[in-house]
Protein backbone atom coordinates (compact mmCIF):
# COMPACT_ATOMS: atom_id res chain seq x y z
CA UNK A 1 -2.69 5.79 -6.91
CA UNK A 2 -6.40 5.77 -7.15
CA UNK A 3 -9.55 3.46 -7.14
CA UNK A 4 -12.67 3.97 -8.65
CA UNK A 5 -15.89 1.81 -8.29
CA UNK A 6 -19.24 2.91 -10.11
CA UNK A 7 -22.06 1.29 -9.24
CA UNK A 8 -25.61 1.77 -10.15
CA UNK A 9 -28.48 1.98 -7.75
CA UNK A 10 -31.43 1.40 -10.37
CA UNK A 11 -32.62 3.01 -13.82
CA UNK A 12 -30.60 6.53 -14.60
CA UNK A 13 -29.08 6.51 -10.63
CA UNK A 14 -25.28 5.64 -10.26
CA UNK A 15 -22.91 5.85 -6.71
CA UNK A 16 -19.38 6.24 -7.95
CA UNK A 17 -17.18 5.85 -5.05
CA UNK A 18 -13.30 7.12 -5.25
CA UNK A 19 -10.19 6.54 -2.92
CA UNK A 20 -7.08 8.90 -3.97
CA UNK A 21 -3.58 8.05 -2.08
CA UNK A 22 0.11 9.42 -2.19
CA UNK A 23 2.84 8.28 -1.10
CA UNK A 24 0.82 4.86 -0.47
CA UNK A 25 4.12 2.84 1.28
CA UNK A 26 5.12 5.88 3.36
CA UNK A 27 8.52 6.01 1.76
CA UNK A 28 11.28 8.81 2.96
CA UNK A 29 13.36 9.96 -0.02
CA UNK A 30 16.42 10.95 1.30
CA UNK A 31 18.97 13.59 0.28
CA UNK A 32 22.41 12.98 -0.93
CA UNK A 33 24.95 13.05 2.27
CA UNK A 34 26.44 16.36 3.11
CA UNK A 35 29.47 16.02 1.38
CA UNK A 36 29.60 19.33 0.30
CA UNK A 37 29.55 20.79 4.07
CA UNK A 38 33.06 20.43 5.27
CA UNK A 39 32.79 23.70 7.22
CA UNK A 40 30.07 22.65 10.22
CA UNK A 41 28.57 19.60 11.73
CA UNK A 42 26.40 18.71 8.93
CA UNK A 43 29.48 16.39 6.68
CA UNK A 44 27.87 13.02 5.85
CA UNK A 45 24.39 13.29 7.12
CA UNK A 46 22.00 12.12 5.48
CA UNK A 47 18.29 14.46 5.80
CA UNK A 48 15.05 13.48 3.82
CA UNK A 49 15.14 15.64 1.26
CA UNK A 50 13.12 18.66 0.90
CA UNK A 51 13.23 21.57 -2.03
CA UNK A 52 16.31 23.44 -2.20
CA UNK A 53 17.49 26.18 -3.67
CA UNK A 54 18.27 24.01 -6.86
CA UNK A 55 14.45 23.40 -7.36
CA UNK A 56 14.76 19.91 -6.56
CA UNK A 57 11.18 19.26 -5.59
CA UNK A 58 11.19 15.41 -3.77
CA UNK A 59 9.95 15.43 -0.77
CA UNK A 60 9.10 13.24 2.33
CA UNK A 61 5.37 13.92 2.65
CA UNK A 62 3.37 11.62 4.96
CA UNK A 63 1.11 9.38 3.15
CA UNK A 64 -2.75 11.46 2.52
CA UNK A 65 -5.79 9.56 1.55
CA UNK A 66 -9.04 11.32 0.03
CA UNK A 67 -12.45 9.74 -0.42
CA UNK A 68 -14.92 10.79 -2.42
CA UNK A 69 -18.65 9.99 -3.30
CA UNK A 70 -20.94 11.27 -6.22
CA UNK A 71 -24.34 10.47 -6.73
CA UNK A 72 -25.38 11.25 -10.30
CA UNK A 73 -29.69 11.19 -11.37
């Protein structure tokens, strides 16, 4: 998600102001449970999901903000 706000400052100046966010409600995407693990101690957890060898590519990144300012003349 992102927000944008131009404003201008007088005659041929403009401030545009930005805010850039992912993963904005901090939201764990978990894996499937191990059902597939019958040989060891990982049968029916449940891990947040990460890339796999099947190129699944959800993850559980923390949420990351960016702001950012340009000045144009």
């Amino acid at each position: 998600m992102s927000l944008a706000k131009t404003t201008r400052i007088r005659e041929g100046h403009e401030l545009e102001l930005r805010l850039e966010v992912q993963n904005l409600p901090n939201a764990v995407h978990y894996d499937e449970p191990g059902s597939n693990r019958y040989g060891n101690g990982d049968f029916g957890v449940v891990d947040p999901l990460t890339v796999s060898e099947d190129g699944r590519g959800l993850s559980s990144d923390p949420r990351k903000m960016q702001v950012s300012a340009e000045c144009s003349v």
